[in-house]
Protein backbone atom coordinates (compact mmCIF):
# COMPACT_ATOMS: atom_id res chain seq x y z
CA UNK A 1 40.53 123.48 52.89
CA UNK A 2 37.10 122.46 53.04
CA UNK A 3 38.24 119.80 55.20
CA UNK A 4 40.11 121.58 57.63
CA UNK A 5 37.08 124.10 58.21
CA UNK A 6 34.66 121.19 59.03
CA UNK A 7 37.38 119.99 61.09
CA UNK A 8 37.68 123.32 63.01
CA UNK A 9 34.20 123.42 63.60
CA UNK A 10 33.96 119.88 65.10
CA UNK A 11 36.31 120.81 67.77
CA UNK A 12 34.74 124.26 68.43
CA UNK A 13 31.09 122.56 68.55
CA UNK A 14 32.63 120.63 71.56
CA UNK A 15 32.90 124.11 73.78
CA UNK A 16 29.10 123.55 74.71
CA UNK A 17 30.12 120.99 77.41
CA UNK A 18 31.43 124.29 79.16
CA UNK A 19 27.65 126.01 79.30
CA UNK A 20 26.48 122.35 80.49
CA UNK A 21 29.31 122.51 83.05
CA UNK A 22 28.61 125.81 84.12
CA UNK A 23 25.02 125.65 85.02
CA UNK A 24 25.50 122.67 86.93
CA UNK A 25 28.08 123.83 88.89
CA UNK A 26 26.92 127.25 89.41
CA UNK A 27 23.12 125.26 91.28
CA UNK A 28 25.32 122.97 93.05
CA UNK A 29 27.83 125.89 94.31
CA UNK A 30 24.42 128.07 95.34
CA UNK A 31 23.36 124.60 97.38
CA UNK A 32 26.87 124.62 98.95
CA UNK A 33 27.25 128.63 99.72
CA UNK A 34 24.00 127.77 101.28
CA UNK A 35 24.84 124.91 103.39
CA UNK A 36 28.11 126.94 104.91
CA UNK A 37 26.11 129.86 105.38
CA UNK A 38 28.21 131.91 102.73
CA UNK A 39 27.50 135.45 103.46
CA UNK A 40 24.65 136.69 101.05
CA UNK A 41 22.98 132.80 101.20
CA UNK A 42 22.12 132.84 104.40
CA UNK A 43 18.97 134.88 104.18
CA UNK A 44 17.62 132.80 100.80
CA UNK A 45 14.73 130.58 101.49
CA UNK A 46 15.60 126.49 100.91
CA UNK A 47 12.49 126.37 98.12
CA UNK A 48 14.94 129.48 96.25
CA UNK A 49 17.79 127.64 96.51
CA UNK A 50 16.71 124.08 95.44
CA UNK A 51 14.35 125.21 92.94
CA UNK A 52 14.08 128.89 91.79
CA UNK A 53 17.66 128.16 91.32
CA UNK A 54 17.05 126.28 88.32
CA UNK A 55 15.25 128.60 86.43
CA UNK A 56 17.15 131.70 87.65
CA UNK A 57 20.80 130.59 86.54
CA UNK A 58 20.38 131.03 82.30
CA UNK A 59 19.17 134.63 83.32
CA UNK A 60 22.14 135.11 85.65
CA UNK A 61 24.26 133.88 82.71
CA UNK A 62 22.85 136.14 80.08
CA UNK A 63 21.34 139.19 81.71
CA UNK A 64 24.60 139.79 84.00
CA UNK A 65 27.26 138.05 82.52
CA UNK A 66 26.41 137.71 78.82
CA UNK A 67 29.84 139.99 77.88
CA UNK A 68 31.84 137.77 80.59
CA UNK A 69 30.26 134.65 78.20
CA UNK A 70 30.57 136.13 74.75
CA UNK A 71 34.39 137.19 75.81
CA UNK A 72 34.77 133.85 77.30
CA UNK A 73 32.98 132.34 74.28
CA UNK A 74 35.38 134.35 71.68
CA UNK A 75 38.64 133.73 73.36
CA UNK A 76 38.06 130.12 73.76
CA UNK A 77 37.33 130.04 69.86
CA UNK A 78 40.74 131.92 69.04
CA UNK A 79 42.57 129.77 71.32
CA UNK A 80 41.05 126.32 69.76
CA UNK A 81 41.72 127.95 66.10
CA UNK A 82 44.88 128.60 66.44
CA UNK A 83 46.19 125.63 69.09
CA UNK A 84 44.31 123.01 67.32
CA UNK A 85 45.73 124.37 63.94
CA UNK A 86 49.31 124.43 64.86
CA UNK A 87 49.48 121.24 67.22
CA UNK A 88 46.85 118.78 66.79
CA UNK A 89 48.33 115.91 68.55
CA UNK A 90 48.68 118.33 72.15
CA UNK A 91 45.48 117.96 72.65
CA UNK A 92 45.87 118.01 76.52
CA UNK A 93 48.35 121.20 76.58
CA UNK A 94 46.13 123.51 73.99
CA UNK A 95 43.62 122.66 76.82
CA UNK A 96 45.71 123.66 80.29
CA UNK A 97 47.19 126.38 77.93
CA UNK A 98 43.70 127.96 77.13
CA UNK A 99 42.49 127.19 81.14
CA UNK A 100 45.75 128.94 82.43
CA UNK A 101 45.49 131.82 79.51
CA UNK A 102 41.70 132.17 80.82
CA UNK A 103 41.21 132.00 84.51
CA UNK A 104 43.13 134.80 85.68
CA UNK A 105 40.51 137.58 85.51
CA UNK A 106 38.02 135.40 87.19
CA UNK A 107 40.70 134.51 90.00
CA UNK A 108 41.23 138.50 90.46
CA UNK A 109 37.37 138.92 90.78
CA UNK A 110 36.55 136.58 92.81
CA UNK A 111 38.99 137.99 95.36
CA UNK A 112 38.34 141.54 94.36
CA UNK A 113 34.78 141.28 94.69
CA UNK A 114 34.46 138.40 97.70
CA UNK A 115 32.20 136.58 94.57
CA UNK A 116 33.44 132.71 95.22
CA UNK A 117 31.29 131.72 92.85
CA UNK A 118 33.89 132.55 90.14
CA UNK A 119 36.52 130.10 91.89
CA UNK A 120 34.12 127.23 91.38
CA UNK A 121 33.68 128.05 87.58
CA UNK A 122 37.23 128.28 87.22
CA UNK A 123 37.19 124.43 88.57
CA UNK A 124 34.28 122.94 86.41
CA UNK A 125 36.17 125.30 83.56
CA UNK A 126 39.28 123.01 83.99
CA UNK A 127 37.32 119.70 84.34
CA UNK A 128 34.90 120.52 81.53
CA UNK A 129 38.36 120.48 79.58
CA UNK A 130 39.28 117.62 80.56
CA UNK A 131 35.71 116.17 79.01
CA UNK A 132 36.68 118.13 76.03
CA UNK A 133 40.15 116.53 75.70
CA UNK A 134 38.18 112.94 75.00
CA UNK A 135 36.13 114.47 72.29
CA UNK A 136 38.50 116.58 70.59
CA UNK A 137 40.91 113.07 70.41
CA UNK A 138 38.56 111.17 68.74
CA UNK A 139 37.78 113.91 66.30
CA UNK A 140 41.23 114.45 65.62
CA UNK A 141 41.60 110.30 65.22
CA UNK A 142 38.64 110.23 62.85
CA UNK A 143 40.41 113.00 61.06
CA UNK A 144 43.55 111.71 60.37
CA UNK A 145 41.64 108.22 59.43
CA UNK A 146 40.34 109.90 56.93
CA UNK A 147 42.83 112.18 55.57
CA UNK A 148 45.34 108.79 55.09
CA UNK A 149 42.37 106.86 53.48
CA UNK A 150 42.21 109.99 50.91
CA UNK A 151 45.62 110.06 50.47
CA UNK A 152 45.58 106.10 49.57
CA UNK A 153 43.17 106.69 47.19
């Protein structure tokens, strides 16, 4: 039991690549809007853009959208508790499972409120995944290593 729980947790530390993810794509998507003349970009300064940017995107995150994160954050968890629990070794469709289960209110927003910033966190969502698919294999690996070296014993 013990096991399983520490085993759990290993694979729900690895949502933190997501935040990572998320920040980087959100400065380079502001640089972009910018560049196309995005309406709402075109009347920021370079200097905001480039660097202001960098220190305005964690308060974006968790003054405006700290319930879209801590929703995003707690269904993410459920759906890594329970996939990773039932089918360990489909690693790769837990993770398009929990992207397709995810995106669509982001998808409907984005649209609904002309925000396009939300379609470029639903792609760095889906390759962030795929970074997470690497780690969660080799967790899963080490597990099983060990279980079958306990079980020799």
């Amino acid at each position: 039991m013990l096991n399983r729980i520490k085993y759990t947790s290993k694979i729900l530390a690895t949502n933190w690549v997501h935040f990572a993810g998320f920040y980087v794509t959100t400065y380079l998507s502001l640089i972009f809007f910018k560049l196309i003349g995005l309406e709402g970009s075109e009347n920021e300064d370079w200097t905001v853009v480039l660097f202001l940017s960098l220190l305005t995107i964690p308060l974006l995150f968790f003054v405006y959208g700290l319930r879209i994160i801590g929703g995003f954050l707690a269904t993410i968890i459920m759906l890594d508790i329970v996939g990773f629990n039932l089918k360990p070794d489909r690693i790769r469709l837990i993770l398009f499972l929990e992207w397709l289960l995810i995106i669509p209110p982001f998808i409907n927003w984005a649209f609904e409120y002309e925000y396009w910033l939300w379609i470029t966190l639903i792609i760095s969502f889906f390759i962030t995944q795929l970074f997470r698919e690497k780690k969660i294999a080799k967790i899963i690996n080490r597990n099983l290593a060990t279980s079958k070296h306990a079980n020799e014993q």
